[in-house]
Protein backbone atom coordinates (compact mmCIF):
# COMPACT_ATOMS: atom_id res chain seq x y z
CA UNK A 1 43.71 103.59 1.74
CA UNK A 2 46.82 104.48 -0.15
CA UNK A 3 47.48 107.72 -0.80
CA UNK A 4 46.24 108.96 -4.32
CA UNK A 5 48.83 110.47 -6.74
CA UNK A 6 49.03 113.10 -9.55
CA UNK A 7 48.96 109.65 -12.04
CA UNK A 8 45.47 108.08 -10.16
CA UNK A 9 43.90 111.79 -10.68
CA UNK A 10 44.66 111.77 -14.26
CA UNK A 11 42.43 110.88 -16.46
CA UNK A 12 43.33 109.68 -19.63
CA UNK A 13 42.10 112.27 -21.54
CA UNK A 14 44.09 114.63 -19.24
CA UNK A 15 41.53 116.30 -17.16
CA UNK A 16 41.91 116.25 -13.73
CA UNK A 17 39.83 114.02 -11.50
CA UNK A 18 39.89 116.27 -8.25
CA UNK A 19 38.80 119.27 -10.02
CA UNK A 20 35.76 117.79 -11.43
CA UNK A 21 32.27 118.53 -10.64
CA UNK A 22 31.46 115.13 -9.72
CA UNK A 23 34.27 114.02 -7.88
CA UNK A 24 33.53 113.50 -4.24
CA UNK A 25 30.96 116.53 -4.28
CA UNK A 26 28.85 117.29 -0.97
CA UNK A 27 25.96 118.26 -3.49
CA UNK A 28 25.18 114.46 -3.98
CA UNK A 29 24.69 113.69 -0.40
CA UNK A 30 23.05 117.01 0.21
CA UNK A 31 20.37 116.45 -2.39
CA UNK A 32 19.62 113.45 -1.32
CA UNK A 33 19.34 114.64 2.34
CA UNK A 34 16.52 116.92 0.68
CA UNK A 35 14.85 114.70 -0.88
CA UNK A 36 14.01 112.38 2.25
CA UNK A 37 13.46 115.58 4.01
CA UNK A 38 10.85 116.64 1.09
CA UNK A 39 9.03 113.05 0.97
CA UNK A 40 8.88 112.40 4.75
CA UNK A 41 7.18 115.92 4.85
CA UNK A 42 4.73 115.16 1.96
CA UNK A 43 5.98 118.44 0.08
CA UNK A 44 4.89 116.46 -3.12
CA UNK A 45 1.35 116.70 -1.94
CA UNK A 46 1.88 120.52 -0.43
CA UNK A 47 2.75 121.69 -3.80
CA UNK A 48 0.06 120.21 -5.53
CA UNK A 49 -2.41 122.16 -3.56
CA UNK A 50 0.08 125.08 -3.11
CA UNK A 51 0.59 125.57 -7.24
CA UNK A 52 -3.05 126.45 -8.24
CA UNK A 53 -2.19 129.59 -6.08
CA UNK A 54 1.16 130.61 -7.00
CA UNK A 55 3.76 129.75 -9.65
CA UNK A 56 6.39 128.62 -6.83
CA UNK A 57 5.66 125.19 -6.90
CA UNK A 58 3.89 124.62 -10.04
CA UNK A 59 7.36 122.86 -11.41
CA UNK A 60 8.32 120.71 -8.50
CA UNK A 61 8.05 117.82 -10.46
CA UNK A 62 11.22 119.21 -12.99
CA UNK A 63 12.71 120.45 -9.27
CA UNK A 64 12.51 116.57 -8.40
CA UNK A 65 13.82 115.15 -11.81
CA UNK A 66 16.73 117.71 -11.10
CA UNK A 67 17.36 116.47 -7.46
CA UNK A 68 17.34 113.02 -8.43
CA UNK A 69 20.13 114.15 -11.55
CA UNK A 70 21.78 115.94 -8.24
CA UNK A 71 21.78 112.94 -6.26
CA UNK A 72 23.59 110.84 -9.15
CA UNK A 73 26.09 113.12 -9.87
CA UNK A 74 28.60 111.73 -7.95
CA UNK A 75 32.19 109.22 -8.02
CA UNK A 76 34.43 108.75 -5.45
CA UNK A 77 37.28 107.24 -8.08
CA UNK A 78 39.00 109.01 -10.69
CA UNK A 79 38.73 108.11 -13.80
CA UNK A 80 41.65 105.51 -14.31
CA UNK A 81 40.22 103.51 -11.79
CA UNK A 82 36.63 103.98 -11.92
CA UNK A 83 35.94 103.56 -15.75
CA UNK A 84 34.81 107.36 -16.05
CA UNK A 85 31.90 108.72 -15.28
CA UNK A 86 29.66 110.48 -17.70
CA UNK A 87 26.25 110.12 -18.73
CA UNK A 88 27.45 108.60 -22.13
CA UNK A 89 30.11 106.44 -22.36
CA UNK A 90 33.44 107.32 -22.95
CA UNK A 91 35.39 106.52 -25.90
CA UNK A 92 38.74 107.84 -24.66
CA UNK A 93 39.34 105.21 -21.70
CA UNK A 94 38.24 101.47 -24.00
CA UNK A 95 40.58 103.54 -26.70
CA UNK A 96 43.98 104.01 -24.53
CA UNK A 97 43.44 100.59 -22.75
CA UNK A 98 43.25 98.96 -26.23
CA UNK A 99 46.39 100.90 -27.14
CA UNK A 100 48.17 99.68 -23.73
CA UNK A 101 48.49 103.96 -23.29
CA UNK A 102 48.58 105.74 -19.96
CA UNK A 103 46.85 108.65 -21.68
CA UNK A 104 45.96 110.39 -24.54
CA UNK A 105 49.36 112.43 -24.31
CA UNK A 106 50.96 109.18 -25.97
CA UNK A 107 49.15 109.14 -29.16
CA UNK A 108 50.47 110.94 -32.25
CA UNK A 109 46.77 111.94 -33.41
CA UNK A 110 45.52 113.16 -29.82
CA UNK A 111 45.09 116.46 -31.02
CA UNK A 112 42.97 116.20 -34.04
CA UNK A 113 40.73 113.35 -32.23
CA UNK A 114 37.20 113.37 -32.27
CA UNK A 115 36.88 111.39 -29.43
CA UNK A 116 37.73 114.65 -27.43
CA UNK A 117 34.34 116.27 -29.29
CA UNK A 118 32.06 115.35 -26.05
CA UNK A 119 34.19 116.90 -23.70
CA UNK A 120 34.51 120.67 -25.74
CA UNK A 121 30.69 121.88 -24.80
CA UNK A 122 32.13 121.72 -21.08
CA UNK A 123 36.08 121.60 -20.97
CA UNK A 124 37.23 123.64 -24.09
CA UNK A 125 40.30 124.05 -24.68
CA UNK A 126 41.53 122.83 -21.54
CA UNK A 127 41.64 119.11 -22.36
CA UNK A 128 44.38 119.55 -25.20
CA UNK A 129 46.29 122.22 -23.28
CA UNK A 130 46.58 119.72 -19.99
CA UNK A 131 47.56 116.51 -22.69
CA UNK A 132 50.29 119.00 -24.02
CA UNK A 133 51.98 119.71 -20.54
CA UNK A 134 51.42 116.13 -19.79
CA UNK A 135 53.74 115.14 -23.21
CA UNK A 136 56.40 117.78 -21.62
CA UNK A 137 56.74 117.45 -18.58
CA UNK A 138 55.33 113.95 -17.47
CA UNK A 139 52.94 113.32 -14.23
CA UNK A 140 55.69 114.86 -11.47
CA UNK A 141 53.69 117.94 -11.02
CA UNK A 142 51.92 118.32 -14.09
CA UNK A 143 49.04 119.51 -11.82
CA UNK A 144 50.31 122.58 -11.15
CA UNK A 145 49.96 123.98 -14.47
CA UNK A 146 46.47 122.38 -15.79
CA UNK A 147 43.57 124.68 -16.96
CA UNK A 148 40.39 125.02 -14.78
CA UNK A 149 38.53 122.42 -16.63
CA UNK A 150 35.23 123.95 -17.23
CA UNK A 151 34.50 126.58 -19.80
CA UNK A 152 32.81 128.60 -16.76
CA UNK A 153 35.69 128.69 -14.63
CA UNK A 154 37.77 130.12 -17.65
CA UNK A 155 35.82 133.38 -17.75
């Protein structure tokens, strides 16, 4: 495997693969470790009989839906070479490769784009800052100086 770069990490909209929540994640494989664990054991059945006595397990079924979301919420790829990875698709990626752009950072109308909209519930202000350093100071290193990309990890 060759090794990855600053530019295969970059996704066009500037965030930065490695630091995302999906990317290669042990939570994925975990969850899904559980979930065998949980149906070879029957727990399905347990907490049926379990939850008339106690509130525990009286939402196992929403536990499930949320391990199976768990289990899905992984890519090994970035971005550029995956196709992104959302639950919607993305506009940004179809847009630049139509464009023939590496990234958002070479449009003149990045900043006022509402194809960024999806990403500010989760990223902020983040996206625009990392597209900015990108314009200055190109991929060499541009890593160093990126945002935590969730609005959580900016707190």
């Amino acid at each position: 495997m060759q090794e990855e770069n600053e530019k295969d990490l970059t996704a066009y909209c500037g965030l930065y693969c490695a630091d995302c929540i999906h990317f290669r994640n042990k939570h994925s494989e975990l969850a899904g470790q559980l979930k065998e664990s949980l149906e070879d054991a029957d727990f399905q059945s347990y907490a049926n009989v379990k939850s008339p006595f106690g509130s525990e397990f009286q939402h196992y079924d929403s536990f499930l839906i949320v391990l199976e979301a768990l289990m899905n919420h992984s890519c090994s790829e970035g971005c550029r070479n995956s196709g992104g990875y959302s639950t919607e698709p993305c506009q940004i990626i179809p847009c630049c490769r139509e464009k023939g752009y590496e990234g958002c950072w070479e449009c003149g109308i990045f900043e006022t784009c509402e194809k960024f909209e999806s990403l500010k519930p989760r990223c902020g202000a983040s996206v625009m800052h990392n597209l900015r350093e990108i314009r200055e100071n190109g991929f060499k290193g541009w890593s160093k100086l990126r945002k935590p990309i969730y609005n959580w990890q900016q707190a």
